[in-house]
C-alpha atoms as a PDB file:
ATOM      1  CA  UNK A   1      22.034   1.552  13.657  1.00  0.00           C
ATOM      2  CA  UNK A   2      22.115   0.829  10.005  1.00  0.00           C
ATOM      3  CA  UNK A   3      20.188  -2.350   8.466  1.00  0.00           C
ATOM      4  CA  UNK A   4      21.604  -4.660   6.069  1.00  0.00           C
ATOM      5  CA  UNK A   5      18.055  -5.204   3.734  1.00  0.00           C
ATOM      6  CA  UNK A   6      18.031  -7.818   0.663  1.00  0.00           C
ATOM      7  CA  UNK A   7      15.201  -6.668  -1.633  1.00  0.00           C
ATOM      8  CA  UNK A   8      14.001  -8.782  -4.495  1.00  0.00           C
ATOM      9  CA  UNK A   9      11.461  -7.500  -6.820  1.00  0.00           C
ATOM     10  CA  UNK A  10       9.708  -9.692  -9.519  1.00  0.00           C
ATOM     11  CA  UNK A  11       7.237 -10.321 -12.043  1.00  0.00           C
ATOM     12  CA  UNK A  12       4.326  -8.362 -12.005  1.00  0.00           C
ATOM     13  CA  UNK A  13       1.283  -9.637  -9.722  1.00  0.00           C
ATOM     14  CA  UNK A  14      -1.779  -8.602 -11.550  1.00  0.00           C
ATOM     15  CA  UNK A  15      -1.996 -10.812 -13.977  1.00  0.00           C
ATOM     16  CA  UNK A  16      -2.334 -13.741 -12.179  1.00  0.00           C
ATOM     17  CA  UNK A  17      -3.637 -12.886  -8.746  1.00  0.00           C
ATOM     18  CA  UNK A  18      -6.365 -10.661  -9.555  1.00  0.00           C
ATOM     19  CA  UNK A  19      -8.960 -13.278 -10.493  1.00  0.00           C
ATOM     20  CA  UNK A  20     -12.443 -14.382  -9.387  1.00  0.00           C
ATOM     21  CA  UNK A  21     -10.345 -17.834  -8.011  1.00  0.00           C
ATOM     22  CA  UNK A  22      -8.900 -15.672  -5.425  1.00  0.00           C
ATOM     23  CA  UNK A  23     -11.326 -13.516  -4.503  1.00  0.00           C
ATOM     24  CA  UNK A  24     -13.370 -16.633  -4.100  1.00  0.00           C
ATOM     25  CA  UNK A  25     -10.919 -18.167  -1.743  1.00  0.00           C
ATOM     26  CA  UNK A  26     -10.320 -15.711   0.269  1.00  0.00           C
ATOM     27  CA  UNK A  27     -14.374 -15.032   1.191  1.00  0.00           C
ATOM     28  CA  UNK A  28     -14.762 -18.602   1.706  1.00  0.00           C
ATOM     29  CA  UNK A  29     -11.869 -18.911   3.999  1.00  0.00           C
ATOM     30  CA  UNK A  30     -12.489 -20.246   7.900  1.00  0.00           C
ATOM     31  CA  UNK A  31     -11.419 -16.692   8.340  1.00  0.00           C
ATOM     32  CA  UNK A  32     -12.993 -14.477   4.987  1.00  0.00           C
ATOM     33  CA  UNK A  33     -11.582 -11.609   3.413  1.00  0.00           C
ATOM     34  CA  UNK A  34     -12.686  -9.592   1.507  1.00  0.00           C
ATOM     35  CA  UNK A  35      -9.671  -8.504  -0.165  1.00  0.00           C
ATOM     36  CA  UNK A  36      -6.123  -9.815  -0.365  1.00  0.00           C
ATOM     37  CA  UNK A  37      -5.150  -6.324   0.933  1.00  0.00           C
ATOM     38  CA  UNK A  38      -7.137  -6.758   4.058  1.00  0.00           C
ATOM     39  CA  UNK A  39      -5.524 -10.197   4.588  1.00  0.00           C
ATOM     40  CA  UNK A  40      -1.827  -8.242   4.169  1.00  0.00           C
ATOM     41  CA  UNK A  41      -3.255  -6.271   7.132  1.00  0.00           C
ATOM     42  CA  UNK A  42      -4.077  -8.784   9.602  1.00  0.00           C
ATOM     43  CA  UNK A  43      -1.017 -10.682   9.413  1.00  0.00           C
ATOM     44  CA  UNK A  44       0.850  -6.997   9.680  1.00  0.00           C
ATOM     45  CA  UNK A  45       2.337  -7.448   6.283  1.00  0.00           C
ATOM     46  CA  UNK A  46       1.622  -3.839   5.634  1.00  0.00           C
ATOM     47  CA  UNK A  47       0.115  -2.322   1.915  1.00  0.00           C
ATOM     48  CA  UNK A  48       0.546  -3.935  -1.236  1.00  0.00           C
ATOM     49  CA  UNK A  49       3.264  -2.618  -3.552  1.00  0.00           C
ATOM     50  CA  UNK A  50       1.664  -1.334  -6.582  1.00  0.00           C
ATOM     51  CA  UNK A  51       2.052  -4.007  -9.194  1.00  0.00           C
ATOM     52  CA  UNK A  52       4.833  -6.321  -8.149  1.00  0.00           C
ATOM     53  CA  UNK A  53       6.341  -9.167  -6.603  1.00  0.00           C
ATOM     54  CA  UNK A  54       8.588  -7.917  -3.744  1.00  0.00           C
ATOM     55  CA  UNK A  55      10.284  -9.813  -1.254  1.00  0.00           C
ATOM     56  CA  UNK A  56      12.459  -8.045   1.280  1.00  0.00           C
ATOM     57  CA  UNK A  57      15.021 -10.262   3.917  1.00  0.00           C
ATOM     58  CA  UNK A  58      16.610  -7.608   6.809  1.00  0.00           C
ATOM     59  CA  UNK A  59      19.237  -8.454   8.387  1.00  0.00           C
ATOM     60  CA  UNK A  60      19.131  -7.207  12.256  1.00  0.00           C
ATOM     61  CA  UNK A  61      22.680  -6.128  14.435  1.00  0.00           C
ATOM     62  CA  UNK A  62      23.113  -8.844  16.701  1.00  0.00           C
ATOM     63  CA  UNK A  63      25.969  -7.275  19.356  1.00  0.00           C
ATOM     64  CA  UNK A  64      27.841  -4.076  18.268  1.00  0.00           C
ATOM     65  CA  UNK A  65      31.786  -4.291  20.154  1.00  0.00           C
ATOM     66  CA  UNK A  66      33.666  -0.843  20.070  1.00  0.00           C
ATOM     67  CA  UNK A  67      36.668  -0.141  18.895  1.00  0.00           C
ATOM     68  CA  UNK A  68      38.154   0.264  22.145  1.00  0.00           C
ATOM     69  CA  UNK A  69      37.642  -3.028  23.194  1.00  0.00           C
ATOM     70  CA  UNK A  70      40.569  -4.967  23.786  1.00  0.00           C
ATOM     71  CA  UNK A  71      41.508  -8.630  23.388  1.00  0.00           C
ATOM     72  CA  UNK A  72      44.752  -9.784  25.042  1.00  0.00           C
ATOM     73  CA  UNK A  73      45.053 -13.517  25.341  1.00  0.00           C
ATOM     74  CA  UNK A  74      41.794 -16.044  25.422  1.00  0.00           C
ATOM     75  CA  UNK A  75      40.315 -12.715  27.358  1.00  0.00           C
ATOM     76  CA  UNK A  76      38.524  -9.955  26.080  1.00  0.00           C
ATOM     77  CA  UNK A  77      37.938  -6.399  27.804  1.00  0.00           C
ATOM     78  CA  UNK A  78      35.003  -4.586  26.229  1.00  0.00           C
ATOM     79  CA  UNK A  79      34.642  -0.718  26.695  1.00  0.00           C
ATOM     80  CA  UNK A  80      30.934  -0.947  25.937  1.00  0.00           C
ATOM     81  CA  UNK A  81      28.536  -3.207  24.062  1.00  0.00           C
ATOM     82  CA  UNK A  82      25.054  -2.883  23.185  1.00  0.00           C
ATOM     83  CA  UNK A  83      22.782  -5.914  22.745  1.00  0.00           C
ATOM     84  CA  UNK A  84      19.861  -5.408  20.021  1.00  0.00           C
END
């Protein structure tokens, strides 16, 4: 089933998160890091993208109704439905 995906892409991030504030922040954390990378990781964000700002909305399927589903009146007949 095909996604509907809204991808942004922006500015590029090196220049102003790659700096010894951020590094620092991260290692002193209640929970350090060692790299902002790692911290992507455990909260399943996946890798970095190279050098810039990205951020991606997708759009799920809620209920797919066929074709051959028919309405007549305040009633509706479905053939087959699929709940995502």
């Amino acid at each position: 089933m095909p996604l509907a995906v809204l991808r942004l892409e922006g500015e590029t991030w090196t220049n102003w998160l790659r700096n010894p504030e951020i590094d620092w922040l991260l290692k002193a954390a209640s929970t350090p890091y060692d790299s902002l990378q790692k911290l992507c990781f455990d909260y399943r964000l996946g890798a970095l993208p190279d050098n810039h700002s990205t951020l991606e909305v997708v759009a799920r399927t809620v209920v797919e109704v066929f074709a051959n589903s028919q309405v007549q009146g305040t009633t509706a007949t479905s053939a087959k439905t699929r709940c995502v």
